[in-house]
N, C-alpha and C. Protein backbone atom coordinates (compact mmCIF):
# COMPACT_ATOMS: atom_id res chain seq x y z
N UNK A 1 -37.02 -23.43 33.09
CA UNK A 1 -36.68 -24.31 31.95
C UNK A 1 -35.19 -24.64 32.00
N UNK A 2 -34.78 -26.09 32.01
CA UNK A 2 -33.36 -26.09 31.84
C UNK A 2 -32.19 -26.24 30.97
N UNK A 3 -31.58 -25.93 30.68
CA UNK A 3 -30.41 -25.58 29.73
C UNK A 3 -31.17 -26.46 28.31
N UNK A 4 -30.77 -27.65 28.51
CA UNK A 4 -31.25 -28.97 28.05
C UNK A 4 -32.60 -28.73 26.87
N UNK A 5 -33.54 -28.30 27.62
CA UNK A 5 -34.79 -27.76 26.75
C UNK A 5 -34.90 -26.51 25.90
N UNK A 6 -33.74 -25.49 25.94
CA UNK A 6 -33.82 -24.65 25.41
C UNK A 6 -34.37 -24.49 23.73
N UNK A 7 -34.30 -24.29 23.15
CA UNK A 7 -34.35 -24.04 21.38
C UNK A 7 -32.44 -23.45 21.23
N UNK A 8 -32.21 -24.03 20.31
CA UNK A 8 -31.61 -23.97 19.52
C UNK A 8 -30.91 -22.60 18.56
N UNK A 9 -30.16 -21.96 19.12
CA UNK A 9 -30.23 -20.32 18.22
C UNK A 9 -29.12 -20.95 17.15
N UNK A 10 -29.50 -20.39 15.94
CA UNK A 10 -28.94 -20.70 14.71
C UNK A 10 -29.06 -19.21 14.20
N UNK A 11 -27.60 -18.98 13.89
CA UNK A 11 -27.18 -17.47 13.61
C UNK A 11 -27.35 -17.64 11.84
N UNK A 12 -28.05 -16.16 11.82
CA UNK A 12 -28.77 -15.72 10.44
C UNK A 12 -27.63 -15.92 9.40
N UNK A 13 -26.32 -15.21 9.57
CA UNK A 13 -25.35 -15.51 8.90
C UNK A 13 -23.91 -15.38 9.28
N UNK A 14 -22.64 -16.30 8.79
CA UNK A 14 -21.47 -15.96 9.16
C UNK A 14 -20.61 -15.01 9.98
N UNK A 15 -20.48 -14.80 11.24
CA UNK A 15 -19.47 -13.45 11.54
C UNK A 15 -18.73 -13.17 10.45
N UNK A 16 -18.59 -11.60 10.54
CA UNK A 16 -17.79 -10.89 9.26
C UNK A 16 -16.19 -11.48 8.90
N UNK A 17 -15.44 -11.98 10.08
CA UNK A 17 -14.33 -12.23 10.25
C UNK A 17 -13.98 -14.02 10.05
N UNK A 18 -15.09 -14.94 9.68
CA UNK A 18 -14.89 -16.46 9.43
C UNK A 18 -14.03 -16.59 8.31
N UNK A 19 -13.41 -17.14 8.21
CA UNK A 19 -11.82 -17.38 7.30
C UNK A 19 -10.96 -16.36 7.33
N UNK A 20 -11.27 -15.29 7.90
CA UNK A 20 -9.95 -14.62 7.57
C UNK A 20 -9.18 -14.24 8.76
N UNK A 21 -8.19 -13.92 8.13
CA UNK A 21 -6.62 -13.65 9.01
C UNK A 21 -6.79 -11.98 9.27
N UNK A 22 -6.86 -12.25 10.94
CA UNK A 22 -7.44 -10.51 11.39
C UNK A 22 -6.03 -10.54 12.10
N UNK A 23 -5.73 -9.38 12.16
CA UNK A 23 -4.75 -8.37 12.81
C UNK A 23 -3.57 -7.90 11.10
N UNK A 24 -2.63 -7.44 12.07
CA UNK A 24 -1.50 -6.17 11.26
C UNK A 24 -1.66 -7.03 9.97
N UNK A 25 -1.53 -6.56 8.65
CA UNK A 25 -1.46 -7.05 7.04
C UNK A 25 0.16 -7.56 6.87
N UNK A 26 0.48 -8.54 6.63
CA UNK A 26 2.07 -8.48 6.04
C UNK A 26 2.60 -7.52 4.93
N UNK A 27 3.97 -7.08 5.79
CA UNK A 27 4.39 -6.33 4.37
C UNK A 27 4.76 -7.15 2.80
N UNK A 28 5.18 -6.54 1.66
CA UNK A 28 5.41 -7.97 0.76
C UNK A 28 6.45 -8.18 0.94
N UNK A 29 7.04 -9.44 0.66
CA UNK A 29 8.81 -9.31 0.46
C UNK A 29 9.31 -8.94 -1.29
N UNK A 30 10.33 -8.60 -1.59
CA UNK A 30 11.21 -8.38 -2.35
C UNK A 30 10.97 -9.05 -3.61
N UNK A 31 10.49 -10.62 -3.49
CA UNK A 31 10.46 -11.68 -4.23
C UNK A 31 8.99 -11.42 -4.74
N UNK A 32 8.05 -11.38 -4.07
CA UNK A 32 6.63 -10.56 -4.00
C UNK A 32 6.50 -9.90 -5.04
N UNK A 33 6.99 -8.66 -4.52
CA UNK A 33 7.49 -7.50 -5.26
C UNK A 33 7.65 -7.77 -6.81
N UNK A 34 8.67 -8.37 -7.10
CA UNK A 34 9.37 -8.93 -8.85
C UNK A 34 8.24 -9.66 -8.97
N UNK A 35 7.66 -10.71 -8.52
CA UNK A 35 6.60 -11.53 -9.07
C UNK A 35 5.35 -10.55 -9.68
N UNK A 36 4.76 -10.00 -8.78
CA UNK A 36 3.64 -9.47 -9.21
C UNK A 36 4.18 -8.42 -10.38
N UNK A 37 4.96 -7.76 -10.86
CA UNK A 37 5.72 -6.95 -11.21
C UNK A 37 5.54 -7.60 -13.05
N UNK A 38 6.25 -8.62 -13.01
CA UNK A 38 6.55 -9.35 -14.24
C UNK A 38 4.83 -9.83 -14.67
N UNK A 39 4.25 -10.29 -13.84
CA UNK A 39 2.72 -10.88 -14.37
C UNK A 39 2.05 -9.44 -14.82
N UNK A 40 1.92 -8.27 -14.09
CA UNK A 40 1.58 -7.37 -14.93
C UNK A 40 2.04 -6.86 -16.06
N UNK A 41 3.36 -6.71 -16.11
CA UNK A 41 4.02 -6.40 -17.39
C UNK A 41 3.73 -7.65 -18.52
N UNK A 42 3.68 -8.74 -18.25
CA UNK A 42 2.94 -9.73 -19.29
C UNK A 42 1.86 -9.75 -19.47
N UNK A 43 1.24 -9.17 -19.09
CA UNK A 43 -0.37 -9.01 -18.86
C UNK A 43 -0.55 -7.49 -19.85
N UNK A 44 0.66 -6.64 -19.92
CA UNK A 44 -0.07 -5.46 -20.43
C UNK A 44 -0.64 -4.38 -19.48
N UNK A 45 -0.78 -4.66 -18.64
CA UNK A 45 -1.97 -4.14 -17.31
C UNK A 45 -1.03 -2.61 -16.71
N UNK A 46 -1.32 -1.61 -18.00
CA UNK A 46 -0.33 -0.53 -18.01
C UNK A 46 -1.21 0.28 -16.40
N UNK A 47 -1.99 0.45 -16.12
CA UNK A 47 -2.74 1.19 -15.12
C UNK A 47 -2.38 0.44 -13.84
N UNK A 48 -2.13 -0.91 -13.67
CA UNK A 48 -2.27 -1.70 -12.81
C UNK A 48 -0.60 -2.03 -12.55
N UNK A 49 0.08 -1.40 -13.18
CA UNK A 49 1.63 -1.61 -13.08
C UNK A 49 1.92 -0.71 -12.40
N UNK A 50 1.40 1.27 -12.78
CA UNK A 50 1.62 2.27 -12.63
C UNK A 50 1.34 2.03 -10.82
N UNK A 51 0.40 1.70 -10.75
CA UNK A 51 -0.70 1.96 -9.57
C UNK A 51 0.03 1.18 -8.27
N UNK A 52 0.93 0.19 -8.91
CA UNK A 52 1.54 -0.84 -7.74
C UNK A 52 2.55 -0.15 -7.39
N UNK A 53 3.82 0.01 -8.67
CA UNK A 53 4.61 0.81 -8.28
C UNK A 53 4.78 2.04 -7.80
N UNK A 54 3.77 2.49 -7.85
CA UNK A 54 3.61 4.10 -6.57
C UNK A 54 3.41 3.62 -5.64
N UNK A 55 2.45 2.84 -5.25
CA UNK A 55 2.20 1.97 -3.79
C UNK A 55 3.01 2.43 -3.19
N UNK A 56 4.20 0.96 -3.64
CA UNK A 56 5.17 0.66 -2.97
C UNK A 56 6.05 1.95 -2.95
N UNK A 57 6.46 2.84 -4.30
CA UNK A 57 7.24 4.01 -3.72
C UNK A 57 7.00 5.06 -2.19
N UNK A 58 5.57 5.31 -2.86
CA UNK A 58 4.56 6.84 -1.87
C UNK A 58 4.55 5.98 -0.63
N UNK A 59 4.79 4.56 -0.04
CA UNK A 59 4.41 4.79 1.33
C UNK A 59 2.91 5.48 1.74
N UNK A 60 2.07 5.21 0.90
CA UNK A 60 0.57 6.28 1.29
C UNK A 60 -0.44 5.85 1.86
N UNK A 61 -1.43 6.26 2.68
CA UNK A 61 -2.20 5.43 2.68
C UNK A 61 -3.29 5.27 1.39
N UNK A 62 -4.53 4.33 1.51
CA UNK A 62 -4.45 4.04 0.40
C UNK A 62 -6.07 5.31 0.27
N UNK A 63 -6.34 5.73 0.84
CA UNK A 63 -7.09 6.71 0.77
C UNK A 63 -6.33 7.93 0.28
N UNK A 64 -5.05 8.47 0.51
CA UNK A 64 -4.31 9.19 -0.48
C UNK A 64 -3.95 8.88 -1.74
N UNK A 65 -3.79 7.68 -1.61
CA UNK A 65 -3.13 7.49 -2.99
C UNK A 65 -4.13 7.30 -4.15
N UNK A 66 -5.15 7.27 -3.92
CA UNK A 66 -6.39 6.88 -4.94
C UNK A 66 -6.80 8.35 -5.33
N UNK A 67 -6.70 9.34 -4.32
CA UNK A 67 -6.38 10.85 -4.51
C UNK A 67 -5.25 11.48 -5.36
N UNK A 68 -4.39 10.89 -5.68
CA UNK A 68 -3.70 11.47 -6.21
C UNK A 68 -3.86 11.86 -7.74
N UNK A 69 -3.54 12.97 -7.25
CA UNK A 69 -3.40 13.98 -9.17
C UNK A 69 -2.26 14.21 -9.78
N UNK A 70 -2.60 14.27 -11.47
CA UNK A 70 -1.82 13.95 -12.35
C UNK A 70 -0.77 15.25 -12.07
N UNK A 71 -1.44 15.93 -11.49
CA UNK A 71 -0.04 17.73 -11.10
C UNK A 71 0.38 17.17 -10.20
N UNK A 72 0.12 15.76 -9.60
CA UNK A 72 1.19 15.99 -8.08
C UNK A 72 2.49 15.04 -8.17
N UNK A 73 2.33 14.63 -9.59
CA UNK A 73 3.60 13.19 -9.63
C UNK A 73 4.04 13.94 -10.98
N UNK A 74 3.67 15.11 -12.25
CA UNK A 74 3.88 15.40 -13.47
C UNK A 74 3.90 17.03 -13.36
N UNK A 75 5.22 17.21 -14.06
CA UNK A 75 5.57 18.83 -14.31
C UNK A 75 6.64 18.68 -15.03
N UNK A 76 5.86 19.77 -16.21
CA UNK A 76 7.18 20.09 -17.33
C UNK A 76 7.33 19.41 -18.32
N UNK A 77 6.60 18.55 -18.00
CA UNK A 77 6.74 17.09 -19.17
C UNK A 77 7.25 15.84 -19.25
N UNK A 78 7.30 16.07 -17.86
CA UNK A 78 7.77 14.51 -17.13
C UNK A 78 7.71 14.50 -15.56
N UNK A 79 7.87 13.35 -15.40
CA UNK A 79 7.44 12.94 -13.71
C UNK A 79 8.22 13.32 -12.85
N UNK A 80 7.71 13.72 -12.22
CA UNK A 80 8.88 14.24 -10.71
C UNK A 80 10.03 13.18 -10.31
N UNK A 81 10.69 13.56 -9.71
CA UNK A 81 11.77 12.46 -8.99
C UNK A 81 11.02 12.36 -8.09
N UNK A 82 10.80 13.55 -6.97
CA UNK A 82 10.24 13.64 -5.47
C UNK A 82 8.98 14.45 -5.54
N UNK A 83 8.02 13.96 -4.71
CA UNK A 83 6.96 15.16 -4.63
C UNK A 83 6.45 15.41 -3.07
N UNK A 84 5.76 15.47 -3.26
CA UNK A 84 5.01 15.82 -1.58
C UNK A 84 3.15 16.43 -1.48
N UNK A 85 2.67 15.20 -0.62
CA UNK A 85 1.32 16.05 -0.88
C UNK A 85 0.69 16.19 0.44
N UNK A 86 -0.30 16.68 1.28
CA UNK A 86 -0.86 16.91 2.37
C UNK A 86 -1.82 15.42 2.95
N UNK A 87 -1.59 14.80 4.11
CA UNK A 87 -2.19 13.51 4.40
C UNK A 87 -3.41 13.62 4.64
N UNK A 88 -4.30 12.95 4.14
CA UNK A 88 -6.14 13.19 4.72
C UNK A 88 -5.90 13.09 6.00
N UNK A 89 -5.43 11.94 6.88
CA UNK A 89 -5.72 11.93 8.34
C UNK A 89 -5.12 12.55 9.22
N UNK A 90 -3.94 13.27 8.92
CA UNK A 90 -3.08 14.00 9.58
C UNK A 90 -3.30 15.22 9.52
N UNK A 91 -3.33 15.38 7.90
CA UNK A 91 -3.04 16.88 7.93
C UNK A 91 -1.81 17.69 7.61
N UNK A 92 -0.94 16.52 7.56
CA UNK A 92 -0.08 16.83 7.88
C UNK A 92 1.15 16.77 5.99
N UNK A 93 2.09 17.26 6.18
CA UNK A 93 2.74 17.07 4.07
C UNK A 93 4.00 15.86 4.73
N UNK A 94 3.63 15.35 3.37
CA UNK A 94 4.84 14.08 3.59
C UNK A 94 5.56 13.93 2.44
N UNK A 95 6.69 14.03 1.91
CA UNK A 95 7.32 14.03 1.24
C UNK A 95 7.79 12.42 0.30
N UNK A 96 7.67 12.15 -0.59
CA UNK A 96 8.21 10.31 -1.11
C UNK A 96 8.98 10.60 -2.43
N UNK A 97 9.89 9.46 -2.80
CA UNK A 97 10.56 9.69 -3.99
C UNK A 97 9.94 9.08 -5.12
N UNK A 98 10.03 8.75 -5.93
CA UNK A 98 9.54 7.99 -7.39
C UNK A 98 10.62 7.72 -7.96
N UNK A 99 10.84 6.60 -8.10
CA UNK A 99 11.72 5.86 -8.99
C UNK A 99 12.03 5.64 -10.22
N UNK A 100 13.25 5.35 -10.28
CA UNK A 100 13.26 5.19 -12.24
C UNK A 100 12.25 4.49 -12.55
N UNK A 101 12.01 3.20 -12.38
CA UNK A 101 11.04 2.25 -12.85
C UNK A 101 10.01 2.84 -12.70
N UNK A 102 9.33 3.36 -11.48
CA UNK A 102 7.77 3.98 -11.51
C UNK A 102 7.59 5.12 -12.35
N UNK A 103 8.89 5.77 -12.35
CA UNK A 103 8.11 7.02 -13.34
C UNK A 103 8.41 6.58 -14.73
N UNK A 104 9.15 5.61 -15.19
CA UNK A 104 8.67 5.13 -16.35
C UNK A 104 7.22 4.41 -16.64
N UNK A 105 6.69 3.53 -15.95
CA UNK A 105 5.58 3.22 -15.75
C UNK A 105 3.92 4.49 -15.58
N UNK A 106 4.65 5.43 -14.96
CA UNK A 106 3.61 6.45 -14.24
C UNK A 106 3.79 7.01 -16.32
N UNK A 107 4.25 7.27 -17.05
CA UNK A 107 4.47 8.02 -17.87
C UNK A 107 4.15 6.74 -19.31
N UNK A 108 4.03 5.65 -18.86
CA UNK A 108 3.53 4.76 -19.67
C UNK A 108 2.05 5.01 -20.01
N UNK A 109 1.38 5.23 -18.41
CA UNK A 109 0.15 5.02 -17.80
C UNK A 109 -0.68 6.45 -18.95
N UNK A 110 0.10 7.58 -18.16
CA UNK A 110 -0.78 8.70 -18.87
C UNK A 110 -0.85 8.87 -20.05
N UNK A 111 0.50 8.22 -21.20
CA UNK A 111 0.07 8.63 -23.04
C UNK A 111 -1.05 7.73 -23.58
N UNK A 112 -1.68 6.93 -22.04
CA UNK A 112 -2.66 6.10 -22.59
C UNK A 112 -3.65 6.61 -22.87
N UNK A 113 -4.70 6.48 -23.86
CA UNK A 113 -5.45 7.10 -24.36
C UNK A 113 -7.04 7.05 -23.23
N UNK A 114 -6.94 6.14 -22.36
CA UNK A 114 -7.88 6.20 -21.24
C UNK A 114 -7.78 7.70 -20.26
N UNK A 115 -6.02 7.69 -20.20
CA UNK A 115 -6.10 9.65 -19.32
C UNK A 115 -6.29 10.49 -19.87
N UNK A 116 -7.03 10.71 -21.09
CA UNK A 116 -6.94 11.91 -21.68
C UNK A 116 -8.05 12.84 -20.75
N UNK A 117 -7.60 14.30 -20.48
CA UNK A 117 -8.88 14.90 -19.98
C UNK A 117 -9.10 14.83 -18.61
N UNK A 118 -8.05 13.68 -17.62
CA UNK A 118 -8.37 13.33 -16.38
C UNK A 118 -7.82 13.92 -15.44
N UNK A 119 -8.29 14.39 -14.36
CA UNK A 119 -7.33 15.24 -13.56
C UNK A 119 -6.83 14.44 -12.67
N UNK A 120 -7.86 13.41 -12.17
CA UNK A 120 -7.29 12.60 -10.83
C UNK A 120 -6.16 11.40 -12.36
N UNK A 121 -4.99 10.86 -11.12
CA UNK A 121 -4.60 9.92 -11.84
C UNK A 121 -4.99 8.53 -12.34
N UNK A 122 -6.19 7.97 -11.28
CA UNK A 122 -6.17 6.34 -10.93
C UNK A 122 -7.79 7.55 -11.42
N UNK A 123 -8.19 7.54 -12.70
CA UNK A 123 -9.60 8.08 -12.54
C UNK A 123 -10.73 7.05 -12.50
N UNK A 124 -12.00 7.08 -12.23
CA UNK A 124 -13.31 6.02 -12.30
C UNK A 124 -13.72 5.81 -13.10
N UNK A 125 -14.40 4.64 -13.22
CA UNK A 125 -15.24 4.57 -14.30
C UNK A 125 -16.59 4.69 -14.53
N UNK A 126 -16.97 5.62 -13.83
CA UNK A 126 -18.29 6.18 -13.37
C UNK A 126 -18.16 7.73 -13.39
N UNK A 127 -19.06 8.11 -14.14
CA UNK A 127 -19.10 10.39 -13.89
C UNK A 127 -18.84 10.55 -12.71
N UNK A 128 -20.39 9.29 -11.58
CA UNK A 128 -19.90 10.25 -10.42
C UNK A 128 -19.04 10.26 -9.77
N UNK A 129 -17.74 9.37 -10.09
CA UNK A 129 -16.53 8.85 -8.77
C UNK A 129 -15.47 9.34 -9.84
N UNK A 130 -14.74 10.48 -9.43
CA UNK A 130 -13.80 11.10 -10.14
C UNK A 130 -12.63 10.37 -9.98
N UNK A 131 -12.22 9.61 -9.00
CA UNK A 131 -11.12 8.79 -8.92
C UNK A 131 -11.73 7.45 -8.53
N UNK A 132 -10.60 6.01 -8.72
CA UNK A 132 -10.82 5.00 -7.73
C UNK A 132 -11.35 4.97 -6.56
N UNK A 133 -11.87 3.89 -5.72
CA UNK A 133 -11.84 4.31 -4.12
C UNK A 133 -11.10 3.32 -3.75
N UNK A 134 -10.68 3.25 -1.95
CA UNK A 134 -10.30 2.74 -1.73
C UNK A 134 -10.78 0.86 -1.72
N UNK A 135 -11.67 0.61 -1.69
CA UNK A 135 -12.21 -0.41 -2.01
C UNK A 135 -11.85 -1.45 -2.94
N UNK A 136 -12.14 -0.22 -4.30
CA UNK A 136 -11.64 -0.83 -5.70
C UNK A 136 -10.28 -1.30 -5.53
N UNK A 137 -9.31 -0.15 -4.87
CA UNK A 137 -7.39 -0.39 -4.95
C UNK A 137 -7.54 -1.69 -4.01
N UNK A 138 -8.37 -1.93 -2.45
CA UNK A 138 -8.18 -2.99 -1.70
C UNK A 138 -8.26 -4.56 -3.00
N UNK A 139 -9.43 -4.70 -4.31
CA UNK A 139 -9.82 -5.15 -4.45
C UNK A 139 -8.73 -5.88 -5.32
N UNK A 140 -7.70 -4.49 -5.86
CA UNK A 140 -7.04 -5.37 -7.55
C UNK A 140 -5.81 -5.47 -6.62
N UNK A 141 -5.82 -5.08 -5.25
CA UNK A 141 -4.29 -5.80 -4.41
C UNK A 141 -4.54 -7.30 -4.12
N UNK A 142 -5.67 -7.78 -3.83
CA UNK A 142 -6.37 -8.91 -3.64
C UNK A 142 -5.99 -9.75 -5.35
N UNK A 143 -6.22 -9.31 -6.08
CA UNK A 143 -6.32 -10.07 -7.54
C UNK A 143 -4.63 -10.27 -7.76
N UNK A 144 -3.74 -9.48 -7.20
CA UNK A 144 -2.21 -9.20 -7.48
C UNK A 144 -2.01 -10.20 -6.66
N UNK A 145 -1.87 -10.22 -4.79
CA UNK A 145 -0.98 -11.54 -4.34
C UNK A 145 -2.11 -12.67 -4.88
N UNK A 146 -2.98 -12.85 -5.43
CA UNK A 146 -3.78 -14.22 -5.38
C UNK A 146 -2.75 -15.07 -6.50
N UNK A 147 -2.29 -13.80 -7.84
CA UNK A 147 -1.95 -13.98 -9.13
C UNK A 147 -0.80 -15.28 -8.84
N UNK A 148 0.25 -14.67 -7.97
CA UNK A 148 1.47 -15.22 -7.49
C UNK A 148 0.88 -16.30 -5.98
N UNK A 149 0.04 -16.19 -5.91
CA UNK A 149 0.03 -17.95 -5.09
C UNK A 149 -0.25 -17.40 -3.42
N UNK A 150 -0.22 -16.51 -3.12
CA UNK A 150 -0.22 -15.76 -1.80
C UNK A 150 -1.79 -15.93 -0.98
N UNK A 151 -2.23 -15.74 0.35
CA UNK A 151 -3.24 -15.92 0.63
C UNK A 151 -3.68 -14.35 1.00
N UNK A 152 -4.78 -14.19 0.24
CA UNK A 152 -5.20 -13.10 0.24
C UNK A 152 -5.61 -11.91 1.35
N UNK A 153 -5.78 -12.85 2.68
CA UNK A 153 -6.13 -12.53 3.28
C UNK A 153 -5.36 -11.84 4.63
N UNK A 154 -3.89 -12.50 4.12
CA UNK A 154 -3.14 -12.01 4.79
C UNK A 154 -2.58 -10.31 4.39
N UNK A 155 -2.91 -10.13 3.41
CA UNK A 155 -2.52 -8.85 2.95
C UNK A 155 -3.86 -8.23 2.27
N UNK A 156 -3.34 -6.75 2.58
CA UNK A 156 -3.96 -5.44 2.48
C UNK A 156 -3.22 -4.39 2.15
N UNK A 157 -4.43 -3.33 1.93
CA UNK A 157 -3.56 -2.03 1.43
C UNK A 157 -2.38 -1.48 1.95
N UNK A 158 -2.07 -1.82 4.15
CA UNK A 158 -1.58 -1.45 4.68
C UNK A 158 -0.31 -1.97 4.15
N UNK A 159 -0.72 -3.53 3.19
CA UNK A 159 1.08 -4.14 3.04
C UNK A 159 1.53 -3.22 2.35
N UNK A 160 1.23 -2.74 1.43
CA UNK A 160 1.48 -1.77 0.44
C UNK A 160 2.47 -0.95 0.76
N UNK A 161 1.82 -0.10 1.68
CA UNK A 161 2.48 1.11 2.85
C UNK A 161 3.66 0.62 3.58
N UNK A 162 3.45 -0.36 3.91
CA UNK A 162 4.46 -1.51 4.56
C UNK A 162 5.63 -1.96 3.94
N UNK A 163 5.23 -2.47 2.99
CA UNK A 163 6.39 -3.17 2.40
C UNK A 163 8.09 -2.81 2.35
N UNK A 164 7.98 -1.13 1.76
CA UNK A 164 9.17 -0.09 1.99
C UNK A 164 9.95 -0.54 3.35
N UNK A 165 9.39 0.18 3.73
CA UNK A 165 9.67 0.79 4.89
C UNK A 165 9.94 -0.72 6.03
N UNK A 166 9.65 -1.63 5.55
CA UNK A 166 9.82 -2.57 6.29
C UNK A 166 11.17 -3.38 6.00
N UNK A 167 11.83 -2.90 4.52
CA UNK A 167 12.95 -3.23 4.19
C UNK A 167 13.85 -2.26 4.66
N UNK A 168 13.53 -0.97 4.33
CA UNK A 168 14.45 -0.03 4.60
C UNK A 168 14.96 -0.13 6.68
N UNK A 169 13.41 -0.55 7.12
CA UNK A 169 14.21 -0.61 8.82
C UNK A 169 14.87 -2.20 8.86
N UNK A 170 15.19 -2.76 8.13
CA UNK A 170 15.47 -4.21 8.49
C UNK A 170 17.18 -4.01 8.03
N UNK A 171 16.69 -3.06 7.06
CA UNK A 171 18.31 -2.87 6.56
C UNK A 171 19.25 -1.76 7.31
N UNK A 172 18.61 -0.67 7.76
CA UNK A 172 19.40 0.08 8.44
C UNK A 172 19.13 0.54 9.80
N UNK A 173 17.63 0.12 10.07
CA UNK A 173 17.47 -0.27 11.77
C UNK A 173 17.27 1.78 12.10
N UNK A 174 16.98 1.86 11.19
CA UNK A 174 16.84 3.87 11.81
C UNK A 174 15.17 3.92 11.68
N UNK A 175 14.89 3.86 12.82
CA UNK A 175 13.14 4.07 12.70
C UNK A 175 12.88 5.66 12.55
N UNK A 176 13.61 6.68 13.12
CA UNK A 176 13.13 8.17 12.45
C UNK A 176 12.89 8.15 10.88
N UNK A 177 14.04 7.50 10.74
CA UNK A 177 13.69 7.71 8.54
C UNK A 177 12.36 6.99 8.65
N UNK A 178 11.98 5.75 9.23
CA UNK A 178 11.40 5.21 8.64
C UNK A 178 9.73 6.01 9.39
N UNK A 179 9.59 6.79 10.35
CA UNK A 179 8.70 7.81 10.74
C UNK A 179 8.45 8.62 9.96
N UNK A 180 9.56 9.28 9.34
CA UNK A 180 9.38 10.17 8.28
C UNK A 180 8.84 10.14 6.94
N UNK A 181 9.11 9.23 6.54
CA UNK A 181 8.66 8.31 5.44
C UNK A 181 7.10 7.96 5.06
N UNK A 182 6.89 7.72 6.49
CA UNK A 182 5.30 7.13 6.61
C UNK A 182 4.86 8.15 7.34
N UNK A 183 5.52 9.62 7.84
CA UNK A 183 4.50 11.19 7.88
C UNK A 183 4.08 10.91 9.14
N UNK A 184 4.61 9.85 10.48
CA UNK A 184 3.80 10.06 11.62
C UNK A 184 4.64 11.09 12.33
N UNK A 185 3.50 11.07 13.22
CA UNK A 185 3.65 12.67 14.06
C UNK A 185 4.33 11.66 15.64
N UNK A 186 4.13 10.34 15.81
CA UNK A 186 4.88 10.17 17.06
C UNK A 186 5.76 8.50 16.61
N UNK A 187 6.20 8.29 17.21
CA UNK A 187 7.38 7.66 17.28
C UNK A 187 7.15 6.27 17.36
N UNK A 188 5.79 6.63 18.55
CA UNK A 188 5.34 5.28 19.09
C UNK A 188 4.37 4.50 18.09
N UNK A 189 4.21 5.07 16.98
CA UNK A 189 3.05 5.15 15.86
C UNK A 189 3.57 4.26 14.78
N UNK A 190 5.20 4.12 15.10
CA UNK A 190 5.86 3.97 14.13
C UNK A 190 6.47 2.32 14.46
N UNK A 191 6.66 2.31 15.99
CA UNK A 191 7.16 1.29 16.64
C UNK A 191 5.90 0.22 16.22
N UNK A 192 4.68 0.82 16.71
CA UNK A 192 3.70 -0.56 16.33
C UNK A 192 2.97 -0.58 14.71
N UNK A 193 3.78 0.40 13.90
CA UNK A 193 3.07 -0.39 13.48
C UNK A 193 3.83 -1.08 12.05
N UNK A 194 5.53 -1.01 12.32
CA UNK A 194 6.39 -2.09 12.23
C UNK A 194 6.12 -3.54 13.35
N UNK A 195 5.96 -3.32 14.03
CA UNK A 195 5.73 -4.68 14.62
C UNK A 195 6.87 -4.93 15.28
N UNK A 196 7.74 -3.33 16.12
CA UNK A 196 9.19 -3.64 16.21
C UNK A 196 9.46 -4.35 17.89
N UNK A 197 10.04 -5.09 18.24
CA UNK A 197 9.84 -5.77 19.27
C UNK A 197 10.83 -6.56 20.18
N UNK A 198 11.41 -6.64 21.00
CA UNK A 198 12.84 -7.16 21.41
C UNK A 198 13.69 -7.78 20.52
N UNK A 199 13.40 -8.70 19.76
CA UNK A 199 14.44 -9.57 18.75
C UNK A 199 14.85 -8.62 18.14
N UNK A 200 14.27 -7.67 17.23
CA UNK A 200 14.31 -6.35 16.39
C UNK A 200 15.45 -5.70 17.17
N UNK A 201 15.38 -4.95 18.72
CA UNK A 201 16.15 -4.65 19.28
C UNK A 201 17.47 -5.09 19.11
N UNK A 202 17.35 -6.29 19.32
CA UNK A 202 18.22 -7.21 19.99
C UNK A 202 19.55 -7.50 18.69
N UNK A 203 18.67 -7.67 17.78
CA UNK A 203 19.26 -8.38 16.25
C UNK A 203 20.05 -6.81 15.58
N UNK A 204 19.61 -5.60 15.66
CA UNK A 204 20.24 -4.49 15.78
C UNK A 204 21.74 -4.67 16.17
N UNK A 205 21.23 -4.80 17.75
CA UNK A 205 22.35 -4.40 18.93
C UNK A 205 23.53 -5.41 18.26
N UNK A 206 23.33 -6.39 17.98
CA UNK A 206 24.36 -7.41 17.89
C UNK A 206 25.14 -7.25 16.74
N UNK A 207 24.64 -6.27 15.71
CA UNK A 207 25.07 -5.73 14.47
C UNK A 207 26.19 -4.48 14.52
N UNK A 208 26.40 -3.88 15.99
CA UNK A 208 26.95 -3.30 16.02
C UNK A 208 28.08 -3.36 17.41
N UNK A 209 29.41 -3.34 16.52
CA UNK A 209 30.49 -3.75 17.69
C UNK A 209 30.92 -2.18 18.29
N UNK A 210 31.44 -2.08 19.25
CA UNK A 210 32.36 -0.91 20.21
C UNK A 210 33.78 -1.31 20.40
């Protein structure tokens, strides 16, 4: 039979990946950052303020951070400056700071009358899911850049994780801090997944005279 006569295959439905933007997530920028920032605070959206600004502090992934408990950011009667908790995929303890602004926010979040009783912080709204999942957090990061005009698809939880750390190496070009920060165990872990790459090199080197 030749080519010509064949039938026709007509696929059942869409590949998973039609419209969207596959590879590394963008980190946010700065401007990002303040935008989404101010629409929640006009919005009220005390859980959804708390939840961004740790994001961006903890550097976490987002399977930790939906883990996180109200003992691991609160002692004494107020929020930590710094804490540190153990990584699901590593294994490994990573240390992050919390900010004025977030722990005002993180401390907004809990006199709300929704945490009473809760151990996880970001808790569910279901008995059986004691915290958020990652899904849900992928879902209201999606509702945040859409808010401010952004294409959704370009960003993910990873921007989240990203975002920091993508200012902090742009500004001082020290990728150990910025290894440390994000808890990897190699170097090279760190190189890709800044996206760091000759110009990076290059734009460094030229920053510094002898």
């Amino acid at each position: 039979m030749s080519a010509s006569n064949l039938p026709m295959i007509i696929p059942s439905k869409r590949a998973w990946n039609y419209g969207r933007i596959i590879g590394q997530k963008r980190p946010l920028l700065p401007k990002h950052v303040w935008a989404i920032r101010v629409r929640l605070e006009l919005s009220n959206s005390i859980r959804d303020l708390a939840l961004f600004n740790l994001a961006i502090d903890s550097k976490l992934r987002g399977c930790d951070l939906v883990r996180l408990k109200v003992t691991d950011v609160y002692s004494a009667g107020s929020i930590k400056e710094r804490t540190s908790i153990l990584q699901s995929k590593t294994k490994t303890p990573v240390r992050f700071e919390i900010s004025e602004g977030t722990r005002k926010s993180l401390i907004d979040w809990l006199q709300d009358p929704m945490m009473s009783g809760h151990e996880f912080l970001w808790p569910g709204r279901f008995h059986d899911r004691p915290h958020i999942s990652t899904r849900q957090y992928a879902r209201m990061l999606k509702d945040w850049v859409k808010s401010i005009g952004l294409e959704p698809s370009a960003y993910g939880t990873h921007s989240m994780r990203r975002t920091k750390v993508a200012q902090i190496y742009r500004k001082t070009g020290n990728l150990r801090a910025v290894q440390l920060l994000l808890g990897h165990t190699k170097m090279d872990s760190t190189v890709r997944y800044l996206g760091v790459d000759l110009e990076d090199a290059l734009s460094i080197s030229e920053n510094v005279e002898i």
